[in-house]
PDB file of N, CA and C in Angstrom:
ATOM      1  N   UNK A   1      10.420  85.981  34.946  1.00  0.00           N
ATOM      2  CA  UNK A   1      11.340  85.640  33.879  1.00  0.00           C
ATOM      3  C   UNK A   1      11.660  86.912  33.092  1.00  0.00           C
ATOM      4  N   UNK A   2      12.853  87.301  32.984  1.00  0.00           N
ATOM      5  CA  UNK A   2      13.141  88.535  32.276  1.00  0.00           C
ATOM      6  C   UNK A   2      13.311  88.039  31.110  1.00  0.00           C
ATOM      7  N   UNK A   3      13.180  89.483  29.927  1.00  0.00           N
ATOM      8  CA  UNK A   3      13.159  89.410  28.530  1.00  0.00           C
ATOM      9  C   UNK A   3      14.462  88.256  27.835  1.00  0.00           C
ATOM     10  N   UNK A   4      15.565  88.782  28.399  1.00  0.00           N
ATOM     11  CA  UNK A   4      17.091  87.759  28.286  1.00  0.00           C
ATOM     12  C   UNK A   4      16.514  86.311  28.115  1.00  0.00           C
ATOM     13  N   UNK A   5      16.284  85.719  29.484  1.00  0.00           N
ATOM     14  CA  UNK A   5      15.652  84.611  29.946  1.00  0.00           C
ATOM     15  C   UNK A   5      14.649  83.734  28.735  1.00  0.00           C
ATOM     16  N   UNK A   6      13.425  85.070  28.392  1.00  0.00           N
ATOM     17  CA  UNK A   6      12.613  84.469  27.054  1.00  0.00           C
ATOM     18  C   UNK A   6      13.126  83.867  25.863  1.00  0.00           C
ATOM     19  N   UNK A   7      14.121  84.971  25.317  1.00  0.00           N
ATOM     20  CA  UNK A   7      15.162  84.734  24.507  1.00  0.00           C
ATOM     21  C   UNK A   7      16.049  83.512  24.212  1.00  0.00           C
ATOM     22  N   UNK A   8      16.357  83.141  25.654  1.00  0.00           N
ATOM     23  CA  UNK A   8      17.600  82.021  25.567  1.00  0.00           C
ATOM     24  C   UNK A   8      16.608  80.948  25.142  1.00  0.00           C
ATOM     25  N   UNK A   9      15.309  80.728  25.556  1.00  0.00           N
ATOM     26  CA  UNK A   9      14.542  79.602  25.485  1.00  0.00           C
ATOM     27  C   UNK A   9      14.046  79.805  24.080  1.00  0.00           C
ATOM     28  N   UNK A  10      13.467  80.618  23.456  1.00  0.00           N
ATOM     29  CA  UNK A  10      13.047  80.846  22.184  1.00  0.00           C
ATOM     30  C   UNK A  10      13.812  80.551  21.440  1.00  0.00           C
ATOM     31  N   UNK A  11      15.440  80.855  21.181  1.00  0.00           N
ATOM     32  CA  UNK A  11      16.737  80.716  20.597  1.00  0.00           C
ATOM     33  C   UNK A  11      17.197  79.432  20.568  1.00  0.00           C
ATOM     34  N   UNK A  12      16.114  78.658  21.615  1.00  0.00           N
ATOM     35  CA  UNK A  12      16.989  77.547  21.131  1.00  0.00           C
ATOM     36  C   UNK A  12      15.912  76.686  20.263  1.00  0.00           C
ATOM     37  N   UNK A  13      15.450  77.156  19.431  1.00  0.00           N
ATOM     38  CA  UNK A  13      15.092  76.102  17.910  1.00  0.00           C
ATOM     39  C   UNK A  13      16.104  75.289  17.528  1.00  0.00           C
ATOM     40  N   UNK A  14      17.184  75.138  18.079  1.00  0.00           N
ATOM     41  CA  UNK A  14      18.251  74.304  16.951  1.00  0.00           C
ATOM     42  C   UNK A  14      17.462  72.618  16.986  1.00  0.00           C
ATOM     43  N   UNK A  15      16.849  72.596  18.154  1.00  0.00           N
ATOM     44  CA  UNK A  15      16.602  70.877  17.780  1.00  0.00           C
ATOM     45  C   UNK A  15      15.333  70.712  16.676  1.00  0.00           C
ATOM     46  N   UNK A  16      14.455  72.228  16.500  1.00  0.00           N
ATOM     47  CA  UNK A  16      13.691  71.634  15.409  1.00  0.00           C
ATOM     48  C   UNK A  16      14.214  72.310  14.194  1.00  0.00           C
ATOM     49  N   UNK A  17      15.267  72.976  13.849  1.00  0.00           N
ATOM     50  CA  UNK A  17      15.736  73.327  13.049  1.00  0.00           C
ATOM     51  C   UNK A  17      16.764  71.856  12.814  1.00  0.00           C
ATOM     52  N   UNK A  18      17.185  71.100  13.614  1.00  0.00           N
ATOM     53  CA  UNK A  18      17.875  70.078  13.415  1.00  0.00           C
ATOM     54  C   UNK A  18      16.529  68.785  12.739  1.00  0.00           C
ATOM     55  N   UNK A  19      15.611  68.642  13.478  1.00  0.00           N
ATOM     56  CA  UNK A  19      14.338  67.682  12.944  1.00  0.00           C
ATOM     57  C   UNK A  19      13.938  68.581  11.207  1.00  0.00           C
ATOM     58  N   UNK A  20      13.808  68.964  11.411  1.00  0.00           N
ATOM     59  CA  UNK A  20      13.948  69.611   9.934  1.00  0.00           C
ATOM     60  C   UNK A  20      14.778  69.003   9.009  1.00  0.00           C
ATOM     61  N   UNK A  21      16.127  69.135   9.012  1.00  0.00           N
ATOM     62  CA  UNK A  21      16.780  68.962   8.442  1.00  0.00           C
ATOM     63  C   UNK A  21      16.531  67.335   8.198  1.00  0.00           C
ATOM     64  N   UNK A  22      16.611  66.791   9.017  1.00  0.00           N
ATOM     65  CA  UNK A  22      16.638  65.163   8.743  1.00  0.00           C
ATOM     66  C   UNK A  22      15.393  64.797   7.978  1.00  0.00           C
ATOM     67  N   UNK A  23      14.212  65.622   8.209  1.00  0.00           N
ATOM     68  CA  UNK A  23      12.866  65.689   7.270  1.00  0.00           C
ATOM     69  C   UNK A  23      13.377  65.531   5.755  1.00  0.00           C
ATOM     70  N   UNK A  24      14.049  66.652   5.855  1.00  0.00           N
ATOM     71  CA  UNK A  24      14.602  67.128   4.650  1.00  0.00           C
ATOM     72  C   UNK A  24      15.378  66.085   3.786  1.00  0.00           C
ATOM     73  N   UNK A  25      16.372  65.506   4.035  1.00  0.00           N
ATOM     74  CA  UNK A  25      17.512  64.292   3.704  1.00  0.00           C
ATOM     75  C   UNK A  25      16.150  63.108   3.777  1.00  0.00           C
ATOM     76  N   UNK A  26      15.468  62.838   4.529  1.00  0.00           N
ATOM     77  CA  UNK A  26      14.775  62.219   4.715  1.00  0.00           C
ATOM     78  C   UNK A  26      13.401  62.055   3.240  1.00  0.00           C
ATOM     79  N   UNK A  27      13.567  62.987   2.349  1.00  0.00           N
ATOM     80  CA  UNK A  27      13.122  63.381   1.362  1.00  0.00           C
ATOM     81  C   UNK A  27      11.789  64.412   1.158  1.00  0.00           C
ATOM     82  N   UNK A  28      11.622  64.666   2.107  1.00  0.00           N
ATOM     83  CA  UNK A  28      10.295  65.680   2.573  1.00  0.00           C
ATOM     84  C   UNK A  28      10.067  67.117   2.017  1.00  0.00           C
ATOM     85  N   UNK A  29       8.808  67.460   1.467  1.00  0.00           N
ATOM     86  CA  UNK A  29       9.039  68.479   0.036  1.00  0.00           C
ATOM     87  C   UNK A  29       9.682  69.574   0.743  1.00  0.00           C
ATOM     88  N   UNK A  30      10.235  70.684  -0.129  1.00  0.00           N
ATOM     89  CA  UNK A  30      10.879  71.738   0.139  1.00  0.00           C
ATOM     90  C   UNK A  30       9.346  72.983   0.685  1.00  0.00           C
ATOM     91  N   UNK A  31       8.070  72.372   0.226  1.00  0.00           N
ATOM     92  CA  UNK A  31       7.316  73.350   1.011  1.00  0.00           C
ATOM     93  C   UNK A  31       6.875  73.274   1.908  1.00  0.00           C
ATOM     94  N   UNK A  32       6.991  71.808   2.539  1.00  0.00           N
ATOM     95  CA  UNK A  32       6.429  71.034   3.451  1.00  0.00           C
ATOM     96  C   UNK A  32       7.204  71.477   4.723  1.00  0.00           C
ATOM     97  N   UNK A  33       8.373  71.718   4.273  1.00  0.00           N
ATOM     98  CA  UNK A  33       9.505  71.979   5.444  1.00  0.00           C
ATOM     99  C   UNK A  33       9.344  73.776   5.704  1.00  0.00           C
ATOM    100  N   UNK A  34       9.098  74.248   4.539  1.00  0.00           N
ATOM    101  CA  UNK A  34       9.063  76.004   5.070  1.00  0.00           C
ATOM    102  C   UNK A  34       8.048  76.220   5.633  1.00  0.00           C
ATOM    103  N   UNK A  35       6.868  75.444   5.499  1.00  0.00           N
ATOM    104  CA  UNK A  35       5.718  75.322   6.423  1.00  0.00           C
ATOM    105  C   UNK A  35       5.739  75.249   7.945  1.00  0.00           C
ATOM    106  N   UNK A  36       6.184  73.984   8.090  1.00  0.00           N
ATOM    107  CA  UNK A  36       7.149  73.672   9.395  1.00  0.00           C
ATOM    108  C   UNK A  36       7.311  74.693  10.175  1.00  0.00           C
ATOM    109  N   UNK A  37       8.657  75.132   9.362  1.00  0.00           N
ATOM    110  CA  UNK A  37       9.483  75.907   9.611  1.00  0.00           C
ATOM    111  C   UNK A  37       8.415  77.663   9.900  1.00  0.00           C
ATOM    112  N   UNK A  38       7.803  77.554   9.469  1.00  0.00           N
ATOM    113  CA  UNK A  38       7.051  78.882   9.799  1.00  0.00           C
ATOM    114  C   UNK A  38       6.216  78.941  10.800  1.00  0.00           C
ATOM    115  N   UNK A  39       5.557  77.867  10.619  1.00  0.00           N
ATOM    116  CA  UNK A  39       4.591  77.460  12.158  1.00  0.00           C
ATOM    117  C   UNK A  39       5.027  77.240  13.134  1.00  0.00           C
ATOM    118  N   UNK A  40       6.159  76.490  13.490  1.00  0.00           N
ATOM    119  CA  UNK A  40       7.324  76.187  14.392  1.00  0.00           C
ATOM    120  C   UNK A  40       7.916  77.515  15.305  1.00  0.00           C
ATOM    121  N   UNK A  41       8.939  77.691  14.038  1.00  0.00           N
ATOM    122  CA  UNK A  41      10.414  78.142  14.320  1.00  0.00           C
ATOM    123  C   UNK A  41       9.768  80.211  14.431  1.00  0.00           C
ATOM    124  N   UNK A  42       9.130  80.500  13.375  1.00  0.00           N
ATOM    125  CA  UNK A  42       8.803  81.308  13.170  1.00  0.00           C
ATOM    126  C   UNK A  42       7.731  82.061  14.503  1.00  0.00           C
ATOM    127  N   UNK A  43       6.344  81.149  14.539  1.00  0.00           N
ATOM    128  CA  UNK A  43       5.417  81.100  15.621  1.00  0.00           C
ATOM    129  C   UNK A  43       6.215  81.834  16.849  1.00  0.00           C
ATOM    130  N   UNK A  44       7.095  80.204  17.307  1.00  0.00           N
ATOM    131  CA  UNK A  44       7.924  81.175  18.619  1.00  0.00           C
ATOM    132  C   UNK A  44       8.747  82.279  18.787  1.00  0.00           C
ATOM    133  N   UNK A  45       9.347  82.268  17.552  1.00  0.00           N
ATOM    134  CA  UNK A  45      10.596  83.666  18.139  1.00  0.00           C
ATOM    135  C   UNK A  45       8.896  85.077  17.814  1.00  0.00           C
ATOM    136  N   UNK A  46       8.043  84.782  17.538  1.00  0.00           N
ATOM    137  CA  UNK A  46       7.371  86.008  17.636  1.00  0.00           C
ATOM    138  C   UNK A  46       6.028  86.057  18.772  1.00  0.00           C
ATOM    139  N   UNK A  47       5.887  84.874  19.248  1.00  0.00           N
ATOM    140  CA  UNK A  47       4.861  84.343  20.246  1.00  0.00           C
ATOM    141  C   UNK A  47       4.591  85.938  21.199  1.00  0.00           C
ATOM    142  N   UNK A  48       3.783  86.241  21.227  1.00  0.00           N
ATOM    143  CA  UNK A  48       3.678  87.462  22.313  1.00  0.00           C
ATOM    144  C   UNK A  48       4.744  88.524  22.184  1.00  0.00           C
ATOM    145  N   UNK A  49       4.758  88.827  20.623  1.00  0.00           N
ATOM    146  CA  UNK A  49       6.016  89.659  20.799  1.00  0.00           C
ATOM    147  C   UNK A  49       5.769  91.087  21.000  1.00  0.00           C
ATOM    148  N   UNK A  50       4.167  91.713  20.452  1.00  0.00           N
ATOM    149  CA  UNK A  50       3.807  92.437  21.401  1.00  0.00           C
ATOM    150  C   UNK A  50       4.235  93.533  22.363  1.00  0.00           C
ATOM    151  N   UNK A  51       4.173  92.280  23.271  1.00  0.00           N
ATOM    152  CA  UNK A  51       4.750  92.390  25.140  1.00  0.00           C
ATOM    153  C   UNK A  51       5.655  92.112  25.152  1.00  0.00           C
ATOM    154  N   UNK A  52       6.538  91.665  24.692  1.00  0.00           N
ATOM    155  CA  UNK A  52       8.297  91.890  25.022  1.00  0.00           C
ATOM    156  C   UNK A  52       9.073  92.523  24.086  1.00  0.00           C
ATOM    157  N   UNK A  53       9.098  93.009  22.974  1.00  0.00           N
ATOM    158  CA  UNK A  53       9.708  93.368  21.573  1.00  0.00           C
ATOM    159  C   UNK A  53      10.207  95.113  22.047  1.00  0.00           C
ATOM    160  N   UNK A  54       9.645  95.129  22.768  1.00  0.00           N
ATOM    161  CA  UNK A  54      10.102  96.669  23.210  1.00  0.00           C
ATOM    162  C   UNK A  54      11.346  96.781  24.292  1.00  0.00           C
ATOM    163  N   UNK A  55      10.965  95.102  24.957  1.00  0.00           N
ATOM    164  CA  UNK A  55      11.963  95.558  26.163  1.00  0.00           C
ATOM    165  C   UNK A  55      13.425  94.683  25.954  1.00  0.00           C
ATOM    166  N   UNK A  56      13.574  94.496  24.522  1.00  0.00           N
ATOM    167  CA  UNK A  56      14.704  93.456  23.852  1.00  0.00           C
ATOM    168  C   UNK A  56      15.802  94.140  24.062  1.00  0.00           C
ATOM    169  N   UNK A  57      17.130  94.602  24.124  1.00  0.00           N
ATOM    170  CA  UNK A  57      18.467  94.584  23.943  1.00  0.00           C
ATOM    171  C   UNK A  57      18.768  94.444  22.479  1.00  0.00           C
ATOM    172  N   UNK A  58      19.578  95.547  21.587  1.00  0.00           N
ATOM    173  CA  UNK A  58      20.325  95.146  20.355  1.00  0.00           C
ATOM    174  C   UNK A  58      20.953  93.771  20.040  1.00  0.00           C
ATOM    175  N   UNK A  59      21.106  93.481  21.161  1.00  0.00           N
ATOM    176  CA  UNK A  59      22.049  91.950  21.262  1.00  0.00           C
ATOM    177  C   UNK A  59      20.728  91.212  21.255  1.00  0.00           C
ATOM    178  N   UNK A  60      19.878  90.990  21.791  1.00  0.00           N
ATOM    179  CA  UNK A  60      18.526  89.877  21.669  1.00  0.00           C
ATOM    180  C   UNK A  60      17.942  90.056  20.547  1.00  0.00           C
ATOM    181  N   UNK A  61      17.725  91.277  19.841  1.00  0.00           N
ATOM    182  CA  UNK A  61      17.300  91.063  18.326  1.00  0.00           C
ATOM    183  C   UNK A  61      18.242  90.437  17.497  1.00  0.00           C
ATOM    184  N   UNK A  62      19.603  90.623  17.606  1.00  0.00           N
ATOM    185  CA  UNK A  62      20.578  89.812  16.672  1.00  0.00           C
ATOM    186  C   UNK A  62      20.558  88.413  16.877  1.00  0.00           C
ATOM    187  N   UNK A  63      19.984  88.637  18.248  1.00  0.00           N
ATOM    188  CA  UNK A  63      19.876  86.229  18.374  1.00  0.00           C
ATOM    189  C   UNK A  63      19.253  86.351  17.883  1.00  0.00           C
ATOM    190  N   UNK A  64      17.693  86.494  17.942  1.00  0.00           N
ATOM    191  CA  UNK A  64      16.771  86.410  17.458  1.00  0.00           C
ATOM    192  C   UNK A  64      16.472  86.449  15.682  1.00  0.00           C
ATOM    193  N   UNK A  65      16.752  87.300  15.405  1.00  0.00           N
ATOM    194  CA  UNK A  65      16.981  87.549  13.768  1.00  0.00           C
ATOM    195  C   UNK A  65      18.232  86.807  13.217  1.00  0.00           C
ATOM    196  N   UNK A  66      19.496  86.211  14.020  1.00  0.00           N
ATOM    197  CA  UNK A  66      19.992  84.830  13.180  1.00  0.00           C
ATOM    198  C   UNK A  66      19.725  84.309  13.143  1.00  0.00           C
ATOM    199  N   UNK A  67      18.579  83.330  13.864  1.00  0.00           N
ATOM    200  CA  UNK A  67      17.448  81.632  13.903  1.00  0.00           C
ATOM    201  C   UNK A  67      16.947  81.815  12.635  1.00  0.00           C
ATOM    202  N   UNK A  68      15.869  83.155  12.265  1.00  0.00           N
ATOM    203  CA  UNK A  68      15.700  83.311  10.689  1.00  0.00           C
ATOM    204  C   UNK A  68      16.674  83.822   9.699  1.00  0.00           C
ATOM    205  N   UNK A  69      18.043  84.181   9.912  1.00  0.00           N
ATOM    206  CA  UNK A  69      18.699  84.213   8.842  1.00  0.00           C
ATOM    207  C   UNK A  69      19.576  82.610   8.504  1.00  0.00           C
ATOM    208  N   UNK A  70      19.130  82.279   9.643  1.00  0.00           N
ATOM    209  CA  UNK A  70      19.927  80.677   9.502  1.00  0.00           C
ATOM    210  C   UNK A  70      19.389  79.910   9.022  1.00  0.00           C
ATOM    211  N   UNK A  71      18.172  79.973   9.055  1.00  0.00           N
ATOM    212  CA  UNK A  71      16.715  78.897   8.038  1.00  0.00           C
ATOM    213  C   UNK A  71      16.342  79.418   7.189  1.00  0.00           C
ATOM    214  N   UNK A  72      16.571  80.520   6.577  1.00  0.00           N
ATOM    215  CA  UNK A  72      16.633  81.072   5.102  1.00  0.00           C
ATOM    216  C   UNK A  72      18.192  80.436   4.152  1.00  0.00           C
ATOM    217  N   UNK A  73      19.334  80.738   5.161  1.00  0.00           N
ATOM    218  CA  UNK A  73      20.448  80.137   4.257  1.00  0.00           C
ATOM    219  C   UNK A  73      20.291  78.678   4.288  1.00  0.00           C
ATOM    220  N   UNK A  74      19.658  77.960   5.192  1.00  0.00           N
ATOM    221  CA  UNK A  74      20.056  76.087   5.244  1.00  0.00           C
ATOM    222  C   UNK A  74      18.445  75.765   4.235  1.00  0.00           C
ATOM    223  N   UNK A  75      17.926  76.664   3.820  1.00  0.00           N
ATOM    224  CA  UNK A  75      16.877  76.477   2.928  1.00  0.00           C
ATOM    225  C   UNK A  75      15.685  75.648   3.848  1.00  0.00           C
ATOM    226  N   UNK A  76      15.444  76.069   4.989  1.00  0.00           N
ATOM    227  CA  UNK A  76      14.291  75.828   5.499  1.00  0.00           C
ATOM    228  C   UNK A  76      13.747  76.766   5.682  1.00  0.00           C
ATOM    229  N   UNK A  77      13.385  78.345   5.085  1.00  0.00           N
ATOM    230  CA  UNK A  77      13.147  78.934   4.988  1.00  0.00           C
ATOM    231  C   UNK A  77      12.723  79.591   3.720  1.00  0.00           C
ATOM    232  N   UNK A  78      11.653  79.965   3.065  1.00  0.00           N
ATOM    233  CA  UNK A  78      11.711  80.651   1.711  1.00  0.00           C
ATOM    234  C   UNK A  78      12.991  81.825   1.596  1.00  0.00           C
ATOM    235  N   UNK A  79      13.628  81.378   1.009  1.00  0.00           N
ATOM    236  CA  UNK A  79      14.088  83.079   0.742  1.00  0.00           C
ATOM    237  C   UNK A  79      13.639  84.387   0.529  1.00  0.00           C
ATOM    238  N   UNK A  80      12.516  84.371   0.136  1.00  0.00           N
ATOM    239  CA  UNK A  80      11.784  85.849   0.403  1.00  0.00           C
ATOM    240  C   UNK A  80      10.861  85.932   1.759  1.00  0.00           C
ATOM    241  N   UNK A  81      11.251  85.088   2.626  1.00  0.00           N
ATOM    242  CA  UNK A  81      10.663  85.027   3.708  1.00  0.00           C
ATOM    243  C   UNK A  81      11.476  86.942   4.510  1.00  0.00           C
ATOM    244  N   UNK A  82      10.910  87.496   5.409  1.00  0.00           N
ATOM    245  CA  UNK A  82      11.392  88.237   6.089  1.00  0.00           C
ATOM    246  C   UNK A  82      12.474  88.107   6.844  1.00  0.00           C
ATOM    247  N   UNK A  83      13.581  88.765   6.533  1.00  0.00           N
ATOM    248  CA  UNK A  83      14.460  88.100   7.507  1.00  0.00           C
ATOM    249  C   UNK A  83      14.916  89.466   8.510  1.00  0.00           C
ATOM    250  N   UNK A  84      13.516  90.139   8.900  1.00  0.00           N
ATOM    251  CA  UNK A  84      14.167  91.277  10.048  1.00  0.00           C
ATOM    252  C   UNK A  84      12.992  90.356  10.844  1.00  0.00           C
ATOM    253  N   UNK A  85      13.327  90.290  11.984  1.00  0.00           N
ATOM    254  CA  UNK A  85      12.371  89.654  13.260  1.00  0.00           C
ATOM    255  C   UNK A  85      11.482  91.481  13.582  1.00  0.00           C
ATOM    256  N   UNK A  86      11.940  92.302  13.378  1.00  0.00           N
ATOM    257  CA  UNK A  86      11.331  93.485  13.596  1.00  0.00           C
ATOM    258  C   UNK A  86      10.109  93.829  12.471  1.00  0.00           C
ATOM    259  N   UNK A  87      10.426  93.254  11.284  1.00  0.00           N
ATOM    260  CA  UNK A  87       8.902  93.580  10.410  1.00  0.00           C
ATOM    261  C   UNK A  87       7.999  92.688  10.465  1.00  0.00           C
ATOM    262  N   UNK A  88       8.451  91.194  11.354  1.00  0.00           N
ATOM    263  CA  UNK A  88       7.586  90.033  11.355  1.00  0.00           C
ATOM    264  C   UNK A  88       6.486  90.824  12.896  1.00  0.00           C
ATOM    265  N   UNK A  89       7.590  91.018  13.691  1.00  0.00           N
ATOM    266  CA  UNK A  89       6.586  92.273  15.014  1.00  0.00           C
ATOM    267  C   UNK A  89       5.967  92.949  14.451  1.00  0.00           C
ATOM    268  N   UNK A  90       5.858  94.212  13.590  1.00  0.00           N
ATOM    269  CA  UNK A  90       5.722  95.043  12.884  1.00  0.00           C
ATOM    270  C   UNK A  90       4.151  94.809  12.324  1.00  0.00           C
ATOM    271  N   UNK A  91       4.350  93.611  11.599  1.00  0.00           N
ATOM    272  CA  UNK A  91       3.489  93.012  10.927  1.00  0.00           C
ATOM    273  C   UNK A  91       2.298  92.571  11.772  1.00  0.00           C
ATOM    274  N   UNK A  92       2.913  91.798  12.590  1.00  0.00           N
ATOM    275  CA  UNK A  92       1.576  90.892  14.044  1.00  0.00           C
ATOM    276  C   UNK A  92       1.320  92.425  14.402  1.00  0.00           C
ATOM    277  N   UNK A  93       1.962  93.362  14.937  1.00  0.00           N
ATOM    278  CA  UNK A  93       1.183  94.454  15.608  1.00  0.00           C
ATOM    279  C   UNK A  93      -0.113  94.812  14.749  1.00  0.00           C
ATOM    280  N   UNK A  94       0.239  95.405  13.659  1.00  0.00           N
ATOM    281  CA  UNK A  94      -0.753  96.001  12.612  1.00  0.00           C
ATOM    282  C   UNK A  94      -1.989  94.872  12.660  1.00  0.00           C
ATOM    283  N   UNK A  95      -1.643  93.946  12.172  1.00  0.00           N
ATOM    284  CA  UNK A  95      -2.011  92.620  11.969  1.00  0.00           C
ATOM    285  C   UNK A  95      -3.556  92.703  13.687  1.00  0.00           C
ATOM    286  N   UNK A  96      -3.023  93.024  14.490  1.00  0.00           N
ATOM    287  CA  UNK A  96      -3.975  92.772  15.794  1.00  0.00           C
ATOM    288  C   UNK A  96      -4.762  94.137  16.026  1.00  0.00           C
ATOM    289  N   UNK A  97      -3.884  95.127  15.688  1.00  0.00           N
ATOM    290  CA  UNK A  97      -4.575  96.418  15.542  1.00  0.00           C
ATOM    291  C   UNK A  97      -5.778  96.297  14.685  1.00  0.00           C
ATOM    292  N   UNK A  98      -5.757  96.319  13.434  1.00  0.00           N
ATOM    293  CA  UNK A  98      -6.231  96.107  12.610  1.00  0.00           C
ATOM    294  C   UNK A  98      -7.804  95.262  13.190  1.00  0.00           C
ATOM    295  N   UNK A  99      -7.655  93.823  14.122  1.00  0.00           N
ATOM    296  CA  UNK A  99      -8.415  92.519  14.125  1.00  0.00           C
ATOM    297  C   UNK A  99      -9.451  93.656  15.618  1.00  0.00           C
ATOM    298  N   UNK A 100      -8.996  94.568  16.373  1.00  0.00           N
ATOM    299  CA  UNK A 100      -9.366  95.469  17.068  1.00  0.00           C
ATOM    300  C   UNK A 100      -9.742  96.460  16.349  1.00  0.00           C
ATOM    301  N   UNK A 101      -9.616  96.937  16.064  1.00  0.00           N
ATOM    302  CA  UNK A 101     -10.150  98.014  15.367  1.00  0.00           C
ATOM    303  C   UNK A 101     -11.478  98.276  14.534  1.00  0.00           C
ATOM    304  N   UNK A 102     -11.502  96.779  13.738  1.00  0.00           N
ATOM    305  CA  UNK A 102     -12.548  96.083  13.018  1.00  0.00           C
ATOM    306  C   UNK A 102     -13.681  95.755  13.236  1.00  0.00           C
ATOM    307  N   UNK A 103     -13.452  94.814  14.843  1.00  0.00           N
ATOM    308  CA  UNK A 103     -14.222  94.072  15.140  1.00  0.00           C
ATOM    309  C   UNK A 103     -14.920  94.193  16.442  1.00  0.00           C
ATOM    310  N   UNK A 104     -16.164  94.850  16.541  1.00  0.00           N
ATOM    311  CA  UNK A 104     -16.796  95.745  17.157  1.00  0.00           C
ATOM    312  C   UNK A 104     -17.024  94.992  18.736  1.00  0.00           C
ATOM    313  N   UNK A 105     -16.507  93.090  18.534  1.00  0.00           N
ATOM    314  CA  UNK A 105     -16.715  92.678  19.847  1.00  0.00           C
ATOM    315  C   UNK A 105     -15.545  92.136  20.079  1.00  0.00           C
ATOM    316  N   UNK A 106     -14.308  92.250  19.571  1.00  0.00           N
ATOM    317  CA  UNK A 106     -13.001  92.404  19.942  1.00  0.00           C
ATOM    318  C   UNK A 106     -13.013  92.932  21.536  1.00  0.00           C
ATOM    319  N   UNK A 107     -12.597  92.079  22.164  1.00  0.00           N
ATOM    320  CA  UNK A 107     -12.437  92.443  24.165  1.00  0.00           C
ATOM    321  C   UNK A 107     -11.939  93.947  24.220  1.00  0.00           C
ATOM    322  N   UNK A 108     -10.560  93.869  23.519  1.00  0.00           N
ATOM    323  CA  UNK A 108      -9.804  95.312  23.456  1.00  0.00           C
ATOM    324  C   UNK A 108     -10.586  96.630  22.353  1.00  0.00           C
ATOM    325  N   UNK A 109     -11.679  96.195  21.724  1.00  0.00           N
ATOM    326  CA  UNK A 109     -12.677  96.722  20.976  1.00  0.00           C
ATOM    327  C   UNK A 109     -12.833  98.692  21.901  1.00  0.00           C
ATOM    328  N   UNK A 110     -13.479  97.869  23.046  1.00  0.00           N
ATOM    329  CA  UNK A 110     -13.888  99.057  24.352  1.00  0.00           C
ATOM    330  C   UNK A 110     -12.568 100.307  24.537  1.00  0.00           C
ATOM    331  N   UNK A 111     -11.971  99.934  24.469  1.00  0.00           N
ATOM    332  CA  UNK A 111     -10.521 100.443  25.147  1.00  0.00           C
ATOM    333  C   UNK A 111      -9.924 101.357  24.170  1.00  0.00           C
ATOM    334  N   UNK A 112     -10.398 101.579  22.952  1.00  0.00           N
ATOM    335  CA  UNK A 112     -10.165 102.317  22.078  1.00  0.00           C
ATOM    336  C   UNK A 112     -10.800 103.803  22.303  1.00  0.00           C
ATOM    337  N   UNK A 113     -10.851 104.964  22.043  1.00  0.00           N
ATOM    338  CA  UNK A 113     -11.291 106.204  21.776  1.00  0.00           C
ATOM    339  C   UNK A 113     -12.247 105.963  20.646  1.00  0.00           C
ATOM    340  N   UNK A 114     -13.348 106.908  21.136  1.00  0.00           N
ATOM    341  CA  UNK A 114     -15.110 106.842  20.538  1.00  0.00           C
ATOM    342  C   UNK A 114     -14.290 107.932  18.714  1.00  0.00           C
ATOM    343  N   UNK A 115     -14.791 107.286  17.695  1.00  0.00           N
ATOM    344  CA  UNK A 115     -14.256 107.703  16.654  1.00  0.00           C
ATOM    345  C   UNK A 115     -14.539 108.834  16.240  1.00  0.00           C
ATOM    346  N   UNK A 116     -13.908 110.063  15.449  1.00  0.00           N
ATOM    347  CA  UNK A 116     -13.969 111.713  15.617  1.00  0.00           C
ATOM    348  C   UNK A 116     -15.014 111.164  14.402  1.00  0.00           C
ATOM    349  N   UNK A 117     -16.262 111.831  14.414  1.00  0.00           N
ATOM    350  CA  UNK A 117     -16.998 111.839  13.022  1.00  0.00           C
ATOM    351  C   UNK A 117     -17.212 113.060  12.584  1.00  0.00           C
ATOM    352  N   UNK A 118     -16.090 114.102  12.692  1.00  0.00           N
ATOM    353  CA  UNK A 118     -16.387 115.377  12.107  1.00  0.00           C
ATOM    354  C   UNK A 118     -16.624 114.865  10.364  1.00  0.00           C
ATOM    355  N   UNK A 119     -17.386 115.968   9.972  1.00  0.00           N
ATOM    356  CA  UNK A 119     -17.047 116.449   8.381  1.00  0.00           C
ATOM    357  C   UNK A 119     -16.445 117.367   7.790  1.00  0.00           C
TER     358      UNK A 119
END
């Protein structure tokens, strides 16, 4: 499955961006839904992004980063939510670096370089 391919399937949140909405009308709190909406909508467009975020097309980040500029304007989204799909990557990278780096029985722990302890 090429990167394109991931994309088209990730991109298509509209049906829970559509279940949302009816949540919503449906009377369902406004945090209840950005919750959702983050665990959901958010989760996938960054699922393993990792491993594919490098091999995206200018055009696949712009799909990608309208799903969250589109649930920030229809207010299923916080508005101070991030709306570059590149600092939400950005973020998970550091974010795993970081959980490696730390954690001395982290699998990818080994695979690191023995640390310089000059003084």
């Amino acid at each position: 499955m090429s990167v394109t391919e991931h994309i088209n399937i990730i991109a298509s949140s509209a049906q829970t961006i559509h279940a949302l909405r009816i949540f919503r009308s449906h009377g369902m709190q406004t945090e209840s839904i950005h919750t959702i909406y983050r665990a959901v909508v958010i989760a996938k467009l960054t699922y393993a992004s990792s491993a594919w975020w490098g091999f995206t097309t200018a055009t696949d980040r712009q799909r990608l980063e309208a799903v969250i500029r589109r649930g920030i304007r229809s207010g299923l989204s916080p508005s101070n939510q991030l709306s570059l799909l590149a600092e939400l990557v950005e973020d998970a990278d550091d974010d795993l670096f970081a959980q490696v780096l730390y954690n001395d029985s982290h699998v990818l722990n080994s695979l690191l370089p023995m640390a310089n302890t000059r003084i």
